[in-house]
Structures are given as C-alpha cells and as structure tokens.
C-alpha atoms as a PDB file:
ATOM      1  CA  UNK A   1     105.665  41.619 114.085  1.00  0.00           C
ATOM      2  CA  UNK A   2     104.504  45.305 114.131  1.00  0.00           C
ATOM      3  CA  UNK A   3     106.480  47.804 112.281  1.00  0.00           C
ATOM      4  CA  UNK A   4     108.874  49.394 115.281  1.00  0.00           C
ATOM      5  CA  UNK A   5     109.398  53.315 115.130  1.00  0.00           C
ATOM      6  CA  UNK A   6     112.751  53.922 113.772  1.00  0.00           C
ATOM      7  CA  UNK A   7     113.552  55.289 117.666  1.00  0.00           C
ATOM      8  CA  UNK A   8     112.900  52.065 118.719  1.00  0.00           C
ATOM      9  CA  UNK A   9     114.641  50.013 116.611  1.00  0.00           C
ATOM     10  CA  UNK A  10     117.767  52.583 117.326  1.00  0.00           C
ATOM     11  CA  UNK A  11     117.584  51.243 120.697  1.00  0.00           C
ATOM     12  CA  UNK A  12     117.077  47.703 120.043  1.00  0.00           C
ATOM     13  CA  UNK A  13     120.108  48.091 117.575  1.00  0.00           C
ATOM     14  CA  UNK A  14     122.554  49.933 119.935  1.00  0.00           C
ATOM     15  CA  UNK A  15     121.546  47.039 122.847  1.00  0.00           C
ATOM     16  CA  UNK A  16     122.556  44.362 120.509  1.00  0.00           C
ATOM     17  CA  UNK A  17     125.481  45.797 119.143  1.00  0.00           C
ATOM     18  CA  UNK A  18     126.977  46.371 123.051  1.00  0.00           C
ATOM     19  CA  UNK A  19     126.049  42.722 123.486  1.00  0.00           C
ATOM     20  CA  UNK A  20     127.820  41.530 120.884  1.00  0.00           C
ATOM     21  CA  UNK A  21     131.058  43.742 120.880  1.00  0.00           C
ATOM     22  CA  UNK A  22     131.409  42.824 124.838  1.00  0.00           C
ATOM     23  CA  UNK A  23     130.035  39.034 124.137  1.00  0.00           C
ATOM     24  CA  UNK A  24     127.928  39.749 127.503  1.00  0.00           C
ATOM     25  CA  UNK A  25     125.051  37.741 128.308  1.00  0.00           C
ATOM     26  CA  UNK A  26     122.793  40.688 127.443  1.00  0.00           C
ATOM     27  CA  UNK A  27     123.137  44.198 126.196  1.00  0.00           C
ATOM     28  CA  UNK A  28     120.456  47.562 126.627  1.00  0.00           C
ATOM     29  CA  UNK A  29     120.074  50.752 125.575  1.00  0.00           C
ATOM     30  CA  UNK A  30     117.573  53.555 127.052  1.00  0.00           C
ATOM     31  CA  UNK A  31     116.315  56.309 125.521  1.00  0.00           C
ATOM     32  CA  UNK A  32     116.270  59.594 127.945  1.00  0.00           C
ATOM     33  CA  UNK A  33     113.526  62.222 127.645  1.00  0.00           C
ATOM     34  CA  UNK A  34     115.746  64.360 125.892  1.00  0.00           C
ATOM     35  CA  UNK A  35     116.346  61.756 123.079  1.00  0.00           C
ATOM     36  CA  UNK A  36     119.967  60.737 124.339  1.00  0.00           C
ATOM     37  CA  UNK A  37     120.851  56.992 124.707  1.00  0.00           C
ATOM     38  CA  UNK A  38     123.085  55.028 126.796  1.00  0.00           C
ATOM     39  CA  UNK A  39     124.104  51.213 126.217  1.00  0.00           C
ATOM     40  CA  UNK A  40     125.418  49.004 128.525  1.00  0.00           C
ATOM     41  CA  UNK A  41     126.238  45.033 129.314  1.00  0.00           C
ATOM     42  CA  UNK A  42     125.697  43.101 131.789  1.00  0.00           C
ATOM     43  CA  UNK A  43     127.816  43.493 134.758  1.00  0.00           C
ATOM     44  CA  UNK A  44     129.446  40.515 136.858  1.00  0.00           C
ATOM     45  CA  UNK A  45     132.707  41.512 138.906  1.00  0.00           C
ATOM     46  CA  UNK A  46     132.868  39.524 142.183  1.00  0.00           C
ATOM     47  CA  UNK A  47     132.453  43.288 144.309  1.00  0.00           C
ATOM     48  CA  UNK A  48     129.209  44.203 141.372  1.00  0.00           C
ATOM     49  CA  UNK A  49     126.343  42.579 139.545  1.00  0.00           C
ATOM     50  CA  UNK A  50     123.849  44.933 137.434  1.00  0.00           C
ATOM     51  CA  UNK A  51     122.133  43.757 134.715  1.00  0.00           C
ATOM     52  CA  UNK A  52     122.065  45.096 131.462  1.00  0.00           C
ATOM     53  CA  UNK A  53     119.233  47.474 131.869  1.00  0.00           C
ATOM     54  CA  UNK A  54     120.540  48.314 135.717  1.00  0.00           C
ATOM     55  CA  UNK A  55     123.830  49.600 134.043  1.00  0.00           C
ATOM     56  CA  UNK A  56     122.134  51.541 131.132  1.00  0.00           C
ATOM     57  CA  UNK A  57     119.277  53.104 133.218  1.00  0.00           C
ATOM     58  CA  UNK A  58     122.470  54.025 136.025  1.00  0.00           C
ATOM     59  CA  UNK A  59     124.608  55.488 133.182  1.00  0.00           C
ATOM     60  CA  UNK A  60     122.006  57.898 132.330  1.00  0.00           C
ATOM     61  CA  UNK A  61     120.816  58.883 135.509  1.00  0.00           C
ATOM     62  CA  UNK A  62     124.710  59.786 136.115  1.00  0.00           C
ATOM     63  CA  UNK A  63     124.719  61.689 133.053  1.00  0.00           C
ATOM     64  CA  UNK A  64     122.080  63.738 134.598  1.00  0.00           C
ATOM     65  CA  UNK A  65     118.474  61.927 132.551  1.00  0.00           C
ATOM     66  CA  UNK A  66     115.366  63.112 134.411  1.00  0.00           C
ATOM     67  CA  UNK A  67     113.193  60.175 132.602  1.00  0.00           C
ATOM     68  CA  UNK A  68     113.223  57.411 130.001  1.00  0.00           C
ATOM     69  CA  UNK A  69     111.164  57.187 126.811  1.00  0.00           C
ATOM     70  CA  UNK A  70     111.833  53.869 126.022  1.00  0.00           C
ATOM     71  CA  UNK A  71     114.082  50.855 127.269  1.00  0.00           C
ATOM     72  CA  UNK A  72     115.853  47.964 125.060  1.00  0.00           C
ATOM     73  CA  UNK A  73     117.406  45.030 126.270  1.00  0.00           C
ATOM     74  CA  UNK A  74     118.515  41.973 123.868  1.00  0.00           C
ATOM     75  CA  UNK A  75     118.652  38.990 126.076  1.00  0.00           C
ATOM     76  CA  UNK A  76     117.670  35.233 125.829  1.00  0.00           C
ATOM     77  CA  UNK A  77     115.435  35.309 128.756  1.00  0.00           C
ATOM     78  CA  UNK A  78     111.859  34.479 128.524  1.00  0.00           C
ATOM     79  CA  UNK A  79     111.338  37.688 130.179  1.00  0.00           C
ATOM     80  CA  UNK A  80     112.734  40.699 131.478  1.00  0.00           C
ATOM     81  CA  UNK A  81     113.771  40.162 134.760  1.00  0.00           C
ATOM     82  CA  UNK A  82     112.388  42.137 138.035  1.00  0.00           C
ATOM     83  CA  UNK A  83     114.948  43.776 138.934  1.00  0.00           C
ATOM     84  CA  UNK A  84     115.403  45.280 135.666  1.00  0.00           C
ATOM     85  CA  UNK A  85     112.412  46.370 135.535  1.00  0.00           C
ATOM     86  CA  UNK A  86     112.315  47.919 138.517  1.00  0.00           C
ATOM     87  CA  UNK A  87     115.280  50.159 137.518  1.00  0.00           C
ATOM     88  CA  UNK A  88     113.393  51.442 134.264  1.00  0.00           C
ATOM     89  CA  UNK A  89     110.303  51.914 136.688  1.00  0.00           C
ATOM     90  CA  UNK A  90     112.331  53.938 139.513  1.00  0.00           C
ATOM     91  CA  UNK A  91     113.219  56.249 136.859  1.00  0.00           C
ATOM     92  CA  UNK A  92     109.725  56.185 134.819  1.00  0.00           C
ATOM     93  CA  UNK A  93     106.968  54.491 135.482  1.00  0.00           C
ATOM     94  CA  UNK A  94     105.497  52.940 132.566  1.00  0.00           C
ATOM     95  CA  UNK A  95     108.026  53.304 130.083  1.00  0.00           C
ATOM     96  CA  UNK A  96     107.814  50.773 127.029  1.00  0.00           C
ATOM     97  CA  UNK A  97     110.632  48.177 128.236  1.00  0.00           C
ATOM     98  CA  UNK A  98     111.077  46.389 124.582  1.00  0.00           C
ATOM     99  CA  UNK A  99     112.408  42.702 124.677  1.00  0.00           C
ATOM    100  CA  UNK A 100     114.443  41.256 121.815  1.00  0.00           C
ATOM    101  CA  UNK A 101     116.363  38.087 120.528  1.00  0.00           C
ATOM    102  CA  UNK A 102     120.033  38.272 119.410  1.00  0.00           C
ATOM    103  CA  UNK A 103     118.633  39.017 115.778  1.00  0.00           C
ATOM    104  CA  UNK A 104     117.019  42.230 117.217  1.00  0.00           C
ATOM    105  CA  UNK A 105     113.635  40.820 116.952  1.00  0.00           C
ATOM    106  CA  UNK A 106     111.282  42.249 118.954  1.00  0.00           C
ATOM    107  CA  UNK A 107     109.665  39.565 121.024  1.00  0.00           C
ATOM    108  CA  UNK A 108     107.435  41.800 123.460  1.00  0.00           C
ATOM    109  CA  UNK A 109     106.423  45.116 124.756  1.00  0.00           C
ATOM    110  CA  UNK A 110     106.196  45.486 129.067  1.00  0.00           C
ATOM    111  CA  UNK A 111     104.270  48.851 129.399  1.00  0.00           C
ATOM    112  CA  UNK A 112     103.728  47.833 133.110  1.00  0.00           C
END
C-alpha cells in the first residue's frame, strides 16, 4: 500500500470511526476545499435512503462547501457505488473518492 497523506488518512479515520460508533453499514467523510470535514452513515428510514457518501457530501454542501478535496468512505463493497459517486462528482468532478476496509485500509483510489 502507498503511504496515504496524513489528510487522507484523517478522512479515512473519521469515516470509520462514524461507521463504527453508529454500527451503519458504511461510514464517509469529505474533505471541503477549505479543509473542513463532514462524516456521515448510511441512511435507511422508510421516507429516506442516502448512502454514506450522499449524506456526507449533503452535509457539507448545507454547511455552505463550494468543492471537495477528497472523499472517504469505509464500506465492504467491492466498489463504490454510482450513486455515490455521482454525489462527490456533482460537487467536484474528479475528486480522489478513497475506498477502505473496516481496518481503514485503503483498498483503491477512483479519480474518475
């Protein structure tokens, strides 16, 4: 594995640590363009379903974010879904969307 920057790995940390407090089935963070972060779960009410990243990349863009740096999410998915992705890409397009185990290992990188 390549040696994360330590912003990174603040992210990857933050989504694991909201997945496990909430015992979700998976937990982000995002990093704003201002350096501010935002963690969330995923969301499953019967009126509301986000996914983790959905929630994280809507909390920030309610707390005002312009853009995203960087985007966490600690799931056991093979991949990071669509839709997901499509939140972090509504917001910026081509932000690093890093993909980790429960352990906070980072499994991949989608730049695209």
């Amino acid at each position: 594995m390549t040696d994360l920057d330590p912003e990174d790995q603040k992210i990857i940390t933050l989504a694991r640590s909201a997945k496990a407090r909430t015992g979700a089935s998976e937990g982000a963070a995002v990093r704003d363009t201002d350096g501010r972060t935002y963690t969330a779960t995923t969301v499953a009410l019967p009126s509301l379903e986000l996914t983790a990243l959905q929630a994280a990349v809507a909390a920030a863009v309610s707390s005002g974010a312009e853009g995203l740096e960087a985007a966490a999410v600690v799931t056991a998915a093979d991949a990071v879904d669509q839709e997901s992705l499509a939140a972090v890409r509504d917001l910026t397009a081509g932000a690093p969307v890093l993909r980790a185990d429960a352990s906070g290992a980072l499994l991949e990188t989608v730049l695209d």
